[in-house]
Protein backbone atom coordinates (compact mmCIF):
# COMPACT_ATOMS: atom_id res chain seq x y z
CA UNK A 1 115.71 118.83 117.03
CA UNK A 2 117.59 118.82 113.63
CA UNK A 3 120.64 117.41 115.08
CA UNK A 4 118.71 114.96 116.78
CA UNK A 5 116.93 113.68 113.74
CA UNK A 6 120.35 114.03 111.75
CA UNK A 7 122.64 111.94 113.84
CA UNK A 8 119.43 109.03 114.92
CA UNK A 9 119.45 108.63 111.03
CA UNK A 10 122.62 106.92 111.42
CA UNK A 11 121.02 104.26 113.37
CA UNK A 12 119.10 102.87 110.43
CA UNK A 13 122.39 103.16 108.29
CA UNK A 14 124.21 101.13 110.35
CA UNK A 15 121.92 98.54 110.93
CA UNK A 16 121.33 98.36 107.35
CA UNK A 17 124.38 96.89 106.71
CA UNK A 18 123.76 93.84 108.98
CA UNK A 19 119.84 93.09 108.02
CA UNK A 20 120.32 90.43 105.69
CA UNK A 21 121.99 88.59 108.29
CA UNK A 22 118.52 88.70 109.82
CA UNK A 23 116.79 86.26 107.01
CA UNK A 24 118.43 83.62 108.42
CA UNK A 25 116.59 84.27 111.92
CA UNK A 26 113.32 85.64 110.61
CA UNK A 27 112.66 83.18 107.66
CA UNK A 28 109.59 83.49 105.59
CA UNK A 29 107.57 80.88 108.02
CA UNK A 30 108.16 83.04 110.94
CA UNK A 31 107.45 86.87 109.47
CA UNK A 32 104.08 84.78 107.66
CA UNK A 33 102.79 83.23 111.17
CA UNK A 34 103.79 87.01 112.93
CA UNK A 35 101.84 89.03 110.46
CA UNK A 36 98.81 86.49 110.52
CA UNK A 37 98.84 86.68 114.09
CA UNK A 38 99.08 90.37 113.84
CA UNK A 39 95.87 90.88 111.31
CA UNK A 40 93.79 88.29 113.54
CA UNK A 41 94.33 89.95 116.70
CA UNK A 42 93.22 92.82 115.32
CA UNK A 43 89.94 92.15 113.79
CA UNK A 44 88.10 92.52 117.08
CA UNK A 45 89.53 96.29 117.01
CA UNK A 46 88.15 96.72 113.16
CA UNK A 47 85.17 95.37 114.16
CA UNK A 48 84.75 97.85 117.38
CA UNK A 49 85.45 100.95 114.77
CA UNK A 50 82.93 99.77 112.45
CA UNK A 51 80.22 99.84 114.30
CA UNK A 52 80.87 103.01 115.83
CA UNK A 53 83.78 102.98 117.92
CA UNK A 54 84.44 105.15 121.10
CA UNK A 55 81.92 107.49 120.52
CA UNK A 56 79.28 105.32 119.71
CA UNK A 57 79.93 103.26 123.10
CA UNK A 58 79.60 106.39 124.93
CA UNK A 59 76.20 107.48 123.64
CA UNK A 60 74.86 103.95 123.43
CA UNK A 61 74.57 103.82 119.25
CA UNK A 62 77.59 100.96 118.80
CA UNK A 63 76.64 98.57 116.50
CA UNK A 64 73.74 100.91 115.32
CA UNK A 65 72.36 100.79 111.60
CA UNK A 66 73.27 104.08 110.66
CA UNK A 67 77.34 103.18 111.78
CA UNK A 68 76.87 99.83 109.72
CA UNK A 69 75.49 101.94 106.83
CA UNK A 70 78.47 104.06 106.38
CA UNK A 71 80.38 101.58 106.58
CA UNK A 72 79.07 99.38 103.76
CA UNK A 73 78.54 102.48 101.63
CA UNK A 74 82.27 103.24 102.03
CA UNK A 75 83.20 99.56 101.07
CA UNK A 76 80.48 99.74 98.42
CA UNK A 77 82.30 102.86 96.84
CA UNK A 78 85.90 102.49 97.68
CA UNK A 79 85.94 98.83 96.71
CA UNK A 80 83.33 97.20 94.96
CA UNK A 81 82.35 99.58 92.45
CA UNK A 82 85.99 99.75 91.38
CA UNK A 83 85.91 96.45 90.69
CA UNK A 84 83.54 96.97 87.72
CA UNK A 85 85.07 100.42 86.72
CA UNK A 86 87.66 100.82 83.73
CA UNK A 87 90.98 102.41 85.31
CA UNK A 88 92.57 104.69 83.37
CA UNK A 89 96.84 103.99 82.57
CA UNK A 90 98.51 106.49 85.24
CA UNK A 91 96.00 105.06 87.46
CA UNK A 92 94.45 108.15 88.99
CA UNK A 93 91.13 106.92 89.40
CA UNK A 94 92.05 104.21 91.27
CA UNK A 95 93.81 105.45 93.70
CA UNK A 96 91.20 107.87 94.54
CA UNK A 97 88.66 105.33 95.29
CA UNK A 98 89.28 105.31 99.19
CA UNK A 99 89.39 108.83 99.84
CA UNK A 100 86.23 109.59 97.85
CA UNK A 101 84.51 106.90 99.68
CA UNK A 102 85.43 107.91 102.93
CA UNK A 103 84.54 111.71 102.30
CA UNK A 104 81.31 111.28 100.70
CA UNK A 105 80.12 108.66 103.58
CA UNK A 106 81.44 110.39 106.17
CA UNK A 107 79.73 113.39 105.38
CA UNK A 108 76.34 110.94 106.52
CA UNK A 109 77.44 111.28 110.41
């Protein structure tokens, strides 16, 4: 497994060296109307795992209150309430915002 990892790393090396070649294929338009594309298809699959997902489907709560309620309180606390909180220089704070929010939500279900 090693040696497999070891010599498929030379893949990316080698194709390194011709990927600005690439920018002349893939120009800014292009990569902008892929990812777009990308993020709209997948809003219907956000929106499915918001309200509940799989699970939810299966016992007949998708789209329930308590699903929606987790997850505005893990927007509320991940995102807004950072907007209106002083970050500290390294930054810590901040970047625990999302995984405070999801653990203290989560906990709900």
């Amino acid at each position: 497994m090693l040696g497999l990892c070891f010599f498929g790393s030379f893949i990316p090396i080698i194709l390194s060296r011709f990927l600005h070649l690439t920018r002349k294929i893939f120009t800014p338009l292009v990569t902008g109307v892929a990812v777009t594309l990308i993020g709209l298809t997948l809003i219907k699959v956000g929106m499915f795992y918001m309200a509940g997902g799989g699970p939810a489907k299966a016992n007949g709560t998708l789209g329930s209150l308590q699903n929606w309620a987790v997850v505005c309180g893990v927007f509320d606390r991940g995102f807004v309430q950072r907007q209106f909180q002083q970050v500290p220089e390294d930054g810590n704070q901040s970047s625990l915002g999302w995984p405070l929010g999801l653990s203290s939500r989560c906990s709900w279900a």
